[in-house]
PDB file of N, CA and C in Angstrom:
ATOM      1  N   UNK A   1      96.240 130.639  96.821  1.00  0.00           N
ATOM      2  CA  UNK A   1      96.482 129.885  95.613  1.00  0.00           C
ATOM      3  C   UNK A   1      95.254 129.963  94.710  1.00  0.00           C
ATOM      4  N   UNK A   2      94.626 131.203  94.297  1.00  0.00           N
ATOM      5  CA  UNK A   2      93.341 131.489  93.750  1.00  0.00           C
ATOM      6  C   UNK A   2      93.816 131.539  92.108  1.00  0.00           C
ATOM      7  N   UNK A   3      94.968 131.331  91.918  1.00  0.00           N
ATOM      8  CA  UNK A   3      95.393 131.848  90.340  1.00  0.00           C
ATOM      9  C   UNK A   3      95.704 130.412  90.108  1.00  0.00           C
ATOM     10  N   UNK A   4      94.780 130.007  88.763  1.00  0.00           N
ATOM     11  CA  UNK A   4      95.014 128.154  88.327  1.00  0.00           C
ATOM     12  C   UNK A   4      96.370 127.626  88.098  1.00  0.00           C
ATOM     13  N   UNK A   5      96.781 128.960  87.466  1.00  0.00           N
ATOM     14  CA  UNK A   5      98.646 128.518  86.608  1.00  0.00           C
ATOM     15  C   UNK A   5      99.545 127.990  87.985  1.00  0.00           C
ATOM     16  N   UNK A   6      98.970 128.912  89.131  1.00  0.00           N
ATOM     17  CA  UNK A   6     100.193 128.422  90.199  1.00  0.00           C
ATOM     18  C   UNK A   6      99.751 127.205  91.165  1.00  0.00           C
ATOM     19  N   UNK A   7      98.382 126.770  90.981  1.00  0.00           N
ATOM     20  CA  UNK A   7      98.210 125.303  91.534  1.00  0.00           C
ATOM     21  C   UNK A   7      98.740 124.212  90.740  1.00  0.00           C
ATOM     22  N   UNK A   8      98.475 124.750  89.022  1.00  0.00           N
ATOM     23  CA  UNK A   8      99.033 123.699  88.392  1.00  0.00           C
ATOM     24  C   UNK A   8     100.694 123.754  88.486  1.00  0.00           C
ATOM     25  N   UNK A   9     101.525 124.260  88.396  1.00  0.00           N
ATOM     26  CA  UNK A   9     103.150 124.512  88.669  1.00  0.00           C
ATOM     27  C   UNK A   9     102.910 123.805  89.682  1.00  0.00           C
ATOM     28  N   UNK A  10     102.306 124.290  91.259  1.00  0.00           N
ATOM     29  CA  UNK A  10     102.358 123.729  92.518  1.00  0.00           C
ATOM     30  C   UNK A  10     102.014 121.818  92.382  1.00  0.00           C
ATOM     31  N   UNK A  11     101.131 121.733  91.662  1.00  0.00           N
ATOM     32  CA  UNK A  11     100.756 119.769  91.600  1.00  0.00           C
ATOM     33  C   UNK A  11     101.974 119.620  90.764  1.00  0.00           C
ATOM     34  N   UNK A  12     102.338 119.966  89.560  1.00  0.00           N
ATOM     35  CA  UNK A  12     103.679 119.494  88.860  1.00  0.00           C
ATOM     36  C   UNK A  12     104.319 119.478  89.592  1.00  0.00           C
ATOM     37  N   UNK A  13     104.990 120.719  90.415  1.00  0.00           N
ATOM     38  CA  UNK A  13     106.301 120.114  90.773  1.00  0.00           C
ATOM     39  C   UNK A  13     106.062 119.188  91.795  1.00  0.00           C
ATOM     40  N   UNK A  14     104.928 119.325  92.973  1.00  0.00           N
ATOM     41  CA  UNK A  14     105.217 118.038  94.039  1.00  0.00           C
ATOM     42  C   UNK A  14     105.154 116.857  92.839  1.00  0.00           C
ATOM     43  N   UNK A  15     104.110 116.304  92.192  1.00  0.00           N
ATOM     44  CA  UNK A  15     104.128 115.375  91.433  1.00  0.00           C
ATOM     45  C   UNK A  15     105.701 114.918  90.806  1.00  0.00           C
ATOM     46  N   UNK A  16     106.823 115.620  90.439  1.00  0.00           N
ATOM     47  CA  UNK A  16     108.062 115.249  89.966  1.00  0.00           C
ATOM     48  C   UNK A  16     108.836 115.142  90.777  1.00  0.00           C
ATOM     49  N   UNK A  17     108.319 115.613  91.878  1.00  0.00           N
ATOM     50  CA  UNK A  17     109.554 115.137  93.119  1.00  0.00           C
ATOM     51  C   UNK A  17     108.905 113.854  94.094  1.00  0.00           C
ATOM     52  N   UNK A  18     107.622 113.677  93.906  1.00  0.00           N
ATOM     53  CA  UNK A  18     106.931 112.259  94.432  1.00  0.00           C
ATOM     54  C   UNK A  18     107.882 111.197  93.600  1.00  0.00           C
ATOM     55  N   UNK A  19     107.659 110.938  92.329  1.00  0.00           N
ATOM     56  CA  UNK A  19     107.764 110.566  91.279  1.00  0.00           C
ATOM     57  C   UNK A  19     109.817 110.254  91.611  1.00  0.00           C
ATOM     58  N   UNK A  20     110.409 111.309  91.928  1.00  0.00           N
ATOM     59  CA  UNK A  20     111.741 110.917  91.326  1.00  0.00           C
ATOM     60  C   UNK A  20     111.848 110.243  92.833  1.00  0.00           C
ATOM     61  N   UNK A  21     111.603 110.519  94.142  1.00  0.00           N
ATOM     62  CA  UNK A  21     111.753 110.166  95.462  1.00  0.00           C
ATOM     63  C   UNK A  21     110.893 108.336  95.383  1.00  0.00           C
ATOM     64  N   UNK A  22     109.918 107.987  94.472  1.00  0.00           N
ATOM     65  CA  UNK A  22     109.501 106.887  94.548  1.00  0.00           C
ATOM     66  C   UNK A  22     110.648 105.679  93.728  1.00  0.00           C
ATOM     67  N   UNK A  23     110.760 106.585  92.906  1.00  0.00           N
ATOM     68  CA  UNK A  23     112.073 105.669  91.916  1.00  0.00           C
ATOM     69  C   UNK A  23     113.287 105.993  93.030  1.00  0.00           C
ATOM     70  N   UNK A  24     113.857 106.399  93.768  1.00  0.00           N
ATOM     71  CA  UNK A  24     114.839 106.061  94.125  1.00  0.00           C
ATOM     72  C   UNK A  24     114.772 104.795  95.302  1.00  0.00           C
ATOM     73  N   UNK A  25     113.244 104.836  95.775  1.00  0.00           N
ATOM     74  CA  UNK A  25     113.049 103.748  96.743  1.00  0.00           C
ATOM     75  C   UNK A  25     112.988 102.642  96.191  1.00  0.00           C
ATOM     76  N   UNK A  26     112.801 102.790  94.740  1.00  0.00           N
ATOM     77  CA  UNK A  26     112.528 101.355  93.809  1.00  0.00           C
ATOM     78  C   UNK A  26     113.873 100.445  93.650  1.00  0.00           C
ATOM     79  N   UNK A  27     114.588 101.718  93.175  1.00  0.00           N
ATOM     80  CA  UNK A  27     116.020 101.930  93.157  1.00  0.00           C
ATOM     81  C   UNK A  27     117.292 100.554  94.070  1.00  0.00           C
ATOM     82  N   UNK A  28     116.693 101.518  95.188  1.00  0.00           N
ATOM     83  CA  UNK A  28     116.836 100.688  96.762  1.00  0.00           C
ATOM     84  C   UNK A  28     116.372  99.536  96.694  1.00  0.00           C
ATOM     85  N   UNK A  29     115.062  98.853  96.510  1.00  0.00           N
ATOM     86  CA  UNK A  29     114.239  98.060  96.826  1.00  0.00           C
ATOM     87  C   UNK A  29     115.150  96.716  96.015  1.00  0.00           C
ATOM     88  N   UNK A  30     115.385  97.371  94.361  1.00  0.00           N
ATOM     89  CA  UNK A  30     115.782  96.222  93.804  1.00  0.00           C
ATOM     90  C   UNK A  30     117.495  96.046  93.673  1.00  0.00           C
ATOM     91  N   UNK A  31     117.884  96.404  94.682  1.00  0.00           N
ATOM     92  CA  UNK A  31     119.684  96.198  94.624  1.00  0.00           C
ATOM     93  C   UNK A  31     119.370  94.652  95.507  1.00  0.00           C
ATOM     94  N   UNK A  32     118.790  94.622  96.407  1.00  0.00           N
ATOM     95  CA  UNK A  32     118.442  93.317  97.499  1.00  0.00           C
ATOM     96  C   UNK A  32     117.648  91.848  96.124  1.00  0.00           C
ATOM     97  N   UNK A  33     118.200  90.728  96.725  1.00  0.00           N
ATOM     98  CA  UNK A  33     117.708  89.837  95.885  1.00  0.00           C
ATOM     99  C   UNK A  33     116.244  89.128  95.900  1.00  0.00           C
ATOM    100  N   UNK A  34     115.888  89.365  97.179  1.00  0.00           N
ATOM    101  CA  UNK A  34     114.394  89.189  97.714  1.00  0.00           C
ATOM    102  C   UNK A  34     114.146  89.997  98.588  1.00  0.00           C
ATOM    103  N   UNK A  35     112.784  89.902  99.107  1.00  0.00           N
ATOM    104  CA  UNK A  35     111.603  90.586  99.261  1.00  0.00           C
ATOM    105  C   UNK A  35     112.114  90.880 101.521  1.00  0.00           C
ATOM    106  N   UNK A  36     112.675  89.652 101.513  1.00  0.00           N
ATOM    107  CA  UNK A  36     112.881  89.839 103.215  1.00  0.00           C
ATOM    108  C   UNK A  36     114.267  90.083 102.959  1.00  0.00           C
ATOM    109  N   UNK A  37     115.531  90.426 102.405  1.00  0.00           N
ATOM    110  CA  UNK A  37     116.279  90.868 102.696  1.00  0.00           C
ATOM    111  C   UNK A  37     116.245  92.089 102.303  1.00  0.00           C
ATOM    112  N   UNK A  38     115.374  92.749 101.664  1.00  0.00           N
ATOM    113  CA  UNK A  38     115.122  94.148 101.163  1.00  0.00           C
ATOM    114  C   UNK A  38     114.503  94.540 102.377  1.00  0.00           C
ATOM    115  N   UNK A  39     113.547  93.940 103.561  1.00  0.00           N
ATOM    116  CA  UNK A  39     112.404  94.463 104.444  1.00  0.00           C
ATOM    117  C   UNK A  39     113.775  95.011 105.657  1.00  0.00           C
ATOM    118  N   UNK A  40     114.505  93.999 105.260  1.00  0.00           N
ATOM    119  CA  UNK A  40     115.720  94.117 106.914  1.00  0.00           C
ATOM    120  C   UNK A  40     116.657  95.467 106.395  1.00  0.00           C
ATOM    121  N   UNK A  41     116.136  95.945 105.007  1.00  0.00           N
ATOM    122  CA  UNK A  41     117.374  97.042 104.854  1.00  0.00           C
ATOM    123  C   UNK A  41     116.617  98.355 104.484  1.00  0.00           C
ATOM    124  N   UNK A  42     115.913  98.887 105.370  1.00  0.00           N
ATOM    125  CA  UNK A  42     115.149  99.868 105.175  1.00  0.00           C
ATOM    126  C   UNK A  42     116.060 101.429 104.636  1.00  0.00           C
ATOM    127  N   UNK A  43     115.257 102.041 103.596  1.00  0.00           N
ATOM    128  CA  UNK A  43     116.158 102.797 103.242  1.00  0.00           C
ATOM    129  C   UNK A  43     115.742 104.331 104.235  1.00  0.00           C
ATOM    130  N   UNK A  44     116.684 105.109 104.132  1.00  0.00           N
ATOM    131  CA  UNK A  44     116.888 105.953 105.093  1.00  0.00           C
ATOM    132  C   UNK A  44     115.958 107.209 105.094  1.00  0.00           C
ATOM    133  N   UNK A  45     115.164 107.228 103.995  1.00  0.00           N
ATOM    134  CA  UNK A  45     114.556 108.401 103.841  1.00  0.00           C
ATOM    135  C   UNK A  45     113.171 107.979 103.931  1.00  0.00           C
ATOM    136  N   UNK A  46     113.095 106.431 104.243  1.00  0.00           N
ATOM    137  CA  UNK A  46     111.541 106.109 104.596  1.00  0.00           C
ATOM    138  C   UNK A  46     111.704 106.174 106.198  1.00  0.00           C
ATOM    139  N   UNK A  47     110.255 106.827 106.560  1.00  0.00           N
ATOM    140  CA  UNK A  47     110.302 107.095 108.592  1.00  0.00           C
ATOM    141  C   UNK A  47     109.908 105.594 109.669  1.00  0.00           C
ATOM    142  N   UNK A  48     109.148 104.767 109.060  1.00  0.00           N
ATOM    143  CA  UNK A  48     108.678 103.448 109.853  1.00  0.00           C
ATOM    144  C   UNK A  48     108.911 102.642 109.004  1.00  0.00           C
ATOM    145  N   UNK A  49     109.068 101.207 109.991  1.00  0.00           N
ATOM    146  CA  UNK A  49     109.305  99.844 109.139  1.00  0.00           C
ATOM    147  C   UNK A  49     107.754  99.364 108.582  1.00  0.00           C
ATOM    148  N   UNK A  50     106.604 100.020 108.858  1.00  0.00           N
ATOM    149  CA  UNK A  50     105.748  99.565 108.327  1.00  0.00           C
ATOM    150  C   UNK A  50     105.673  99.981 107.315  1.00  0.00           C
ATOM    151  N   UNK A  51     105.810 101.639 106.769  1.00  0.00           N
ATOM    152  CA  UNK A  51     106.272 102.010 105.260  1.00  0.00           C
ATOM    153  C   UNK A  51     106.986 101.683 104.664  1.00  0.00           C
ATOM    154  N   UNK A  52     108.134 100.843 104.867  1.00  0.00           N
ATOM    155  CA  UNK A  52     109.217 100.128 104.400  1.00  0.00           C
ATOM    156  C   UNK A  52     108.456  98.996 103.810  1.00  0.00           C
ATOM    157  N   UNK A  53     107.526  98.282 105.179  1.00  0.00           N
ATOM    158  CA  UNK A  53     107.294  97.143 104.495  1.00  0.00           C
ATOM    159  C   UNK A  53     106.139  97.172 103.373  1.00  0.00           C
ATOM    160  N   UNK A  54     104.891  98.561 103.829  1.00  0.00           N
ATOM    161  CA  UNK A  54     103.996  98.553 102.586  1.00  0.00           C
ATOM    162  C   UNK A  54     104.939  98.350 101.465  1.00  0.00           C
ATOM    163  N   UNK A  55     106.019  99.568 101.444  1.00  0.00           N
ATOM    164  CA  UNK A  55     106.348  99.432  99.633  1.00  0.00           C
ATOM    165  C   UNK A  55     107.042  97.989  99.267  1.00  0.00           C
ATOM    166  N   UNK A  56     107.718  97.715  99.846  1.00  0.00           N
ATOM    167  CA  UNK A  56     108.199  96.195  99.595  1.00  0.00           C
ATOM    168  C   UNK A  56     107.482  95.138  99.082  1.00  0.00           C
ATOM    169  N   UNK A  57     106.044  95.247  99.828  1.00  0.00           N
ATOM    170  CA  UNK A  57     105.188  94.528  99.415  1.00  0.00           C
ATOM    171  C   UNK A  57     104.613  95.388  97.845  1.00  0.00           C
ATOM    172  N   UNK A  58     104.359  96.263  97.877  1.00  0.00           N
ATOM    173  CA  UNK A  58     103.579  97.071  96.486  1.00  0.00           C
ATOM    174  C   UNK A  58     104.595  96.472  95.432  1.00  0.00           C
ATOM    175  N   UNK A  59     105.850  96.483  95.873  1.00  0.00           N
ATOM    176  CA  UNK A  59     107.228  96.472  94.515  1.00  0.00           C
ATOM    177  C   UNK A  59     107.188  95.359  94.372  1.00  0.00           C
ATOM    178  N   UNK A  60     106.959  94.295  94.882  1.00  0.00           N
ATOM    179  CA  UNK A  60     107.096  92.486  94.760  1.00  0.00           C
ATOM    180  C   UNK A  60     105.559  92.286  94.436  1.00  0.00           C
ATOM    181  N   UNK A  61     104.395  93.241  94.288  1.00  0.00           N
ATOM    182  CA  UNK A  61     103.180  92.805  94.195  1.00  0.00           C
ATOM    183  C   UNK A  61     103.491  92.044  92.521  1.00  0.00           C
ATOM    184  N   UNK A  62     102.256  91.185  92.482  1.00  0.00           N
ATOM    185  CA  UNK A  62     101.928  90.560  90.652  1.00  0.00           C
ATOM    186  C   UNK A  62     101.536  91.733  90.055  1.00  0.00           C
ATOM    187  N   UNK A  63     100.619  92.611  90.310  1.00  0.00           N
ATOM    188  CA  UNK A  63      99.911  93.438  89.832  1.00  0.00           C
ATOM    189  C   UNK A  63     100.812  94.715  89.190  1.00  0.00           C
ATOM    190  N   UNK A  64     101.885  94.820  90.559  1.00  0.00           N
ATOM    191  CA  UNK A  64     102.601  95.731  90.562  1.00  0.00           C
ATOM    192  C   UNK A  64     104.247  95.530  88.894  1.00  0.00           C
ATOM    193  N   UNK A  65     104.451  94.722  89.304  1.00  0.00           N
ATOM    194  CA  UNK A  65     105.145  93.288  88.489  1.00  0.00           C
ATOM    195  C   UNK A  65     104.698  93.292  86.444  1.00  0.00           C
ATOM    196  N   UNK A  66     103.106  93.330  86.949  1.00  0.00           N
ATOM    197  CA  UNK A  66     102.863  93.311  85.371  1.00  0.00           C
ATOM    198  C   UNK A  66     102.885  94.396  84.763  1.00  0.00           C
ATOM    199  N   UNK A  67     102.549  95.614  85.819  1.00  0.00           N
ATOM    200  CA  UNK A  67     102.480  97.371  85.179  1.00  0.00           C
ATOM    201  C   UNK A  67     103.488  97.422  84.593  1.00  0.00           C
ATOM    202  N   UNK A  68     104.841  97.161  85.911  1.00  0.00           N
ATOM    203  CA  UNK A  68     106.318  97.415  85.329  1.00  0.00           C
ATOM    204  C   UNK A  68     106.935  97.240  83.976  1.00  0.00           C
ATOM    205  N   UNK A  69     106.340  96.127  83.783  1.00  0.00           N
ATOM    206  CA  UNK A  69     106.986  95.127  82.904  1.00  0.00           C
ATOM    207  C   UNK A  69     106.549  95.152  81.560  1.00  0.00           C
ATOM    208  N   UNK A  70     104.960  95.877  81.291  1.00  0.00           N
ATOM    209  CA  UNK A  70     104.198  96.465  80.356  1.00  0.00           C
ATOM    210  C   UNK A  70     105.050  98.065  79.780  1.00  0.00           C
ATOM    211  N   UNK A  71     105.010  98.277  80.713  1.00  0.00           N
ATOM    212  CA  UNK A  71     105.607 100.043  80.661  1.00  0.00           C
ATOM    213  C   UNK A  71     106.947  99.840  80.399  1.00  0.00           C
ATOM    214  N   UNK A  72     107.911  98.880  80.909  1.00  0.00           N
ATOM    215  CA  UNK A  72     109.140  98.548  80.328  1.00  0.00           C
ATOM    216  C   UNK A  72     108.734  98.151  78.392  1.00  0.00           C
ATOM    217  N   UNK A  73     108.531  97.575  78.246  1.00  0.00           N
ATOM    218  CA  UNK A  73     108.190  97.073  76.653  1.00  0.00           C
ATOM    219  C   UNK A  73     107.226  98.184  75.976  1.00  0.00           C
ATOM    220  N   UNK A  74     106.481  98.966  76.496  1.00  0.00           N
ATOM    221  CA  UNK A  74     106.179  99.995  76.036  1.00  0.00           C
ATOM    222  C   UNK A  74     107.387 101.163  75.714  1.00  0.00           C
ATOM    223  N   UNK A  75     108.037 101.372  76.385  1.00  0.00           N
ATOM    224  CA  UNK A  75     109.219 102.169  76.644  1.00  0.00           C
ATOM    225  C   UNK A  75     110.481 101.832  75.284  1.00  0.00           C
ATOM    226  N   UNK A  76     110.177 100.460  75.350  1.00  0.00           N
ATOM    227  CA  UNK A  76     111.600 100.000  74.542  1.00  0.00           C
ATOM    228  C   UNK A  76     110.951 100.336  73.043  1.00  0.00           C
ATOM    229  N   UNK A  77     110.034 100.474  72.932  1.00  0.00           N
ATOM    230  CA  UNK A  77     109.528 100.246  71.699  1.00  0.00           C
ATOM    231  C   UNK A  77     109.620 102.046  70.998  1.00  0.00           C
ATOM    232  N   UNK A  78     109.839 102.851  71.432  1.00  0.00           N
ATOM    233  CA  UNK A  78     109.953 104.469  71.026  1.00  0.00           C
ATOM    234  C   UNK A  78     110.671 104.778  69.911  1.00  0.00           C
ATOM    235  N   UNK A  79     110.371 105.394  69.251  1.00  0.00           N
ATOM    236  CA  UNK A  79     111.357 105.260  67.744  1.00  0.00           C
ATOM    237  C   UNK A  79     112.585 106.773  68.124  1.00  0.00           C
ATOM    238  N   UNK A  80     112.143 107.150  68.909  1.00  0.00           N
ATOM    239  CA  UNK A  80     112.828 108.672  68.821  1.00  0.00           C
ATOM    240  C   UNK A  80     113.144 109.131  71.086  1.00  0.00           C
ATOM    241  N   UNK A  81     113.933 109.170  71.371  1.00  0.00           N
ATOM    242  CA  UNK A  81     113.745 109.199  72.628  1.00  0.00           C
ATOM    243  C   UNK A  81     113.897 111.329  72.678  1.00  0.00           C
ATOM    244  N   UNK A  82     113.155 111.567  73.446  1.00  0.00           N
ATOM    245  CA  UNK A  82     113.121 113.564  73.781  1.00  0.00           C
ATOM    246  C   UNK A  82     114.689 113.810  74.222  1.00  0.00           C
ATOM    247  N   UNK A  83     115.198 114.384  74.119  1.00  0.00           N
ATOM    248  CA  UNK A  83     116.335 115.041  73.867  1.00  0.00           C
ATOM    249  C   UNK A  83     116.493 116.279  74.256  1.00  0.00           C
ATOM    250  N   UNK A  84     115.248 117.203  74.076  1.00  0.00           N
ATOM    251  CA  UNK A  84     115.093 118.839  73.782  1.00  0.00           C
ATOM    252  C   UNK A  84     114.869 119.256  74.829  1.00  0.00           C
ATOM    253  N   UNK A  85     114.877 118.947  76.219  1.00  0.00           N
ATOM    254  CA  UNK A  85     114.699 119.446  77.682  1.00  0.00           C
ATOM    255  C   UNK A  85     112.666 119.777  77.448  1.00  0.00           C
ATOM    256  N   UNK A  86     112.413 120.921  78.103  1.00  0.00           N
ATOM    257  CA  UNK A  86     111.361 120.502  78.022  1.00  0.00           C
ATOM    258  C   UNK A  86     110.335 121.674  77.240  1.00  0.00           C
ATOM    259  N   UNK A  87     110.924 121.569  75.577  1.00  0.00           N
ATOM    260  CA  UNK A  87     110.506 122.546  74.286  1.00  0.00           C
ATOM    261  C   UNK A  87     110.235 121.747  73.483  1.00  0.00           C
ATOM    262  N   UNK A  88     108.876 121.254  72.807  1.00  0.00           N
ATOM    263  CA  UNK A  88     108.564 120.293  71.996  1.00  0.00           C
ATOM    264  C   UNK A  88     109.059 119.896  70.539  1.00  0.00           C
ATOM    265  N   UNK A  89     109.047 118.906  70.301  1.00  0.00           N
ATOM    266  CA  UNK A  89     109.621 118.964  68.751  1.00  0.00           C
ATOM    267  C   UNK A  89     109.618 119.724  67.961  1.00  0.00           C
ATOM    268  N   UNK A  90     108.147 120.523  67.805  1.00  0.00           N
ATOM    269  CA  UNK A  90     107.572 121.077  67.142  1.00  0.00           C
ATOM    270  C   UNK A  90     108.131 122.640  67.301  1.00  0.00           C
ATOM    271  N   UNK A  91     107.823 123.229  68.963  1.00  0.00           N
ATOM    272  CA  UNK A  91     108.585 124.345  69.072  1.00  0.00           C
ATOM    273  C   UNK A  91     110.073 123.614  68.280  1.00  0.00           C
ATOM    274  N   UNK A  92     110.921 123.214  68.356  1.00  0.00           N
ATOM    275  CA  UNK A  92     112.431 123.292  67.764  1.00  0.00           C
ATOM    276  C   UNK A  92     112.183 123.206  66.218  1.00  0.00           C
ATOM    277  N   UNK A  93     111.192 122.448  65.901  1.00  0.00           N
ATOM    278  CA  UNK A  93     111.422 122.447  64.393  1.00  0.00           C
ATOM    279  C   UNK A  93     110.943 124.059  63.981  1.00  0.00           C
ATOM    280  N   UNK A  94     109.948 124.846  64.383  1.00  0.00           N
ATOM    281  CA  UNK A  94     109.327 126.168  63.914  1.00  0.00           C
ATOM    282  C   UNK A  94     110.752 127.063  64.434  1.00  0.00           C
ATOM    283  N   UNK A  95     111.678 126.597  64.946  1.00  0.00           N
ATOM    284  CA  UNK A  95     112.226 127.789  65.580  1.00  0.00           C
ATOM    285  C   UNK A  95     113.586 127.282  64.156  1.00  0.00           C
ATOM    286  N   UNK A  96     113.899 126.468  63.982  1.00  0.00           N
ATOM    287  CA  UNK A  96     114.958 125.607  62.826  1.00  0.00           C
ATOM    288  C   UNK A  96     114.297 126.298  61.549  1.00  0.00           C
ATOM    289  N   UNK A  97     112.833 126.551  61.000  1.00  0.00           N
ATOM    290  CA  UNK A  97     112.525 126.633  60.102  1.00  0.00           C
ATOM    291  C   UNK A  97     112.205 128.407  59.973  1.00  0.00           C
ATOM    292  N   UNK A  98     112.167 128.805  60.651  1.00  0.00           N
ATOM    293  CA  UNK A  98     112.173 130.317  60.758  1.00  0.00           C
ATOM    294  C   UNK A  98     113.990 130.832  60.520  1.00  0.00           C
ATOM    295  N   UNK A  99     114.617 129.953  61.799  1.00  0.00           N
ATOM    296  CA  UNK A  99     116.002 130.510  61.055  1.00  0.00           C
ATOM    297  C   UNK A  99     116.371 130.341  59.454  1.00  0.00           C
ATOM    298  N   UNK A 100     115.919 129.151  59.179  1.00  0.00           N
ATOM    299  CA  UNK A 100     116.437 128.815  58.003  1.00  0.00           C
ATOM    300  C   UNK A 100     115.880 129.762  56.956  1.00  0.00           C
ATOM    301  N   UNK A 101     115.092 130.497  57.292  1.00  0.00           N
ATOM    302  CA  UNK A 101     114.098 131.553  56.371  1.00  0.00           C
ATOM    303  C   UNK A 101     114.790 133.074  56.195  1.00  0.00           C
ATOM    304  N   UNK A 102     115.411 132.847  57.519  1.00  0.00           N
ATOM    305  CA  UNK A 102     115.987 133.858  57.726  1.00  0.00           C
ATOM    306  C   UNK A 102     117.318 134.265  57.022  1.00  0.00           C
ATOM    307  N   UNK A 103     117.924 133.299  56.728  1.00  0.00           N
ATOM    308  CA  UNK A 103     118.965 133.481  55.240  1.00  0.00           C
ATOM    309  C   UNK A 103     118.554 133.523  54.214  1.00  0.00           C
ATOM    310  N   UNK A 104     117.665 132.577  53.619  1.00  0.00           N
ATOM    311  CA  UNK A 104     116.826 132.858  52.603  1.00  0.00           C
ATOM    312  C   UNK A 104     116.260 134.068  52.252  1.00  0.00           C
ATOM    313  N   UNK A 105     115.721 135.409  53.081  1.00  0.00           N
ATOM    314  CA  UNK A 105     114.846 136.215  53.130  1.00  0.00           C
ATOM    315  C   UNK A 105     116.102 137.779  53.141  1.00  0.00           C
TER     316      UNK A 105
END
C-alpha cells in the first residue's frame, strides 16, 4: 500500500462502512424506550454483551446526547440538500454551462 491514492480510497471506504454499520446500531439502539430494555436486546451483528453494553451506554451518554442534538439542528438548517451523487455543484454547473455553449457556438 506504498501508492497514497489507494490508502486514501482504503481509509474512505472502511470509514463509510464504520459509519453506515454504527448508524444502524443507533438505529437498533433507539427503537427500545430505555437504556435496560435496549441492553436485554442486543443486536445481532454486535459479538459480546459488553459491546452491546459500551454502546448503549455511549448512545444514552449527556455528552453523546448534546453532539446529536447539535448536529441534528445543524443539519435542519441547510438551504440546499446534495442531490448530485458524488460530482460537486460546481462540476454540474461547468458541465450545464459548457453544454449550454454548445448550442450557442
Amino acid at each position: 500500500m506504498s501508492l497514497p491514492w489507494v490508502k486514501r480510497y482504503v481509509n474512505k471506504s472502511f470509514g463509510t462502512v464504520f459509519a453506515n454499520f454504527r448508524y444502524k446500531l443507533k438505529k437498533h439502539f433507539e427503537q427500545f424506550s430505555t437504556k435496560e430494555e435496549a441492553l436485554e436486546n442486543k443486536h445481532k451483528d454486535v459479538k459480546t454483551e459488553e459491546e452491546w453494553a459500551f454502546l448503549c451506554t455511549y448512545f444514552s451518554s449527556e455528552d453523546f446526547q448534546i453532539v446529536s442534538e447539535k448536529n441534528s439542528i445543524n443539519r435542519s438548517h441547510l438551504k440546499y440538500h446534495h442531490k448530485a451523487g458524488s460530482k460537486s455543484f460546481m462540476s454540474h454547473q461547468e458541465q450545464i454551462v459548457s453544454y449550454l455553449y454548445s448550442f450557442i457556438n
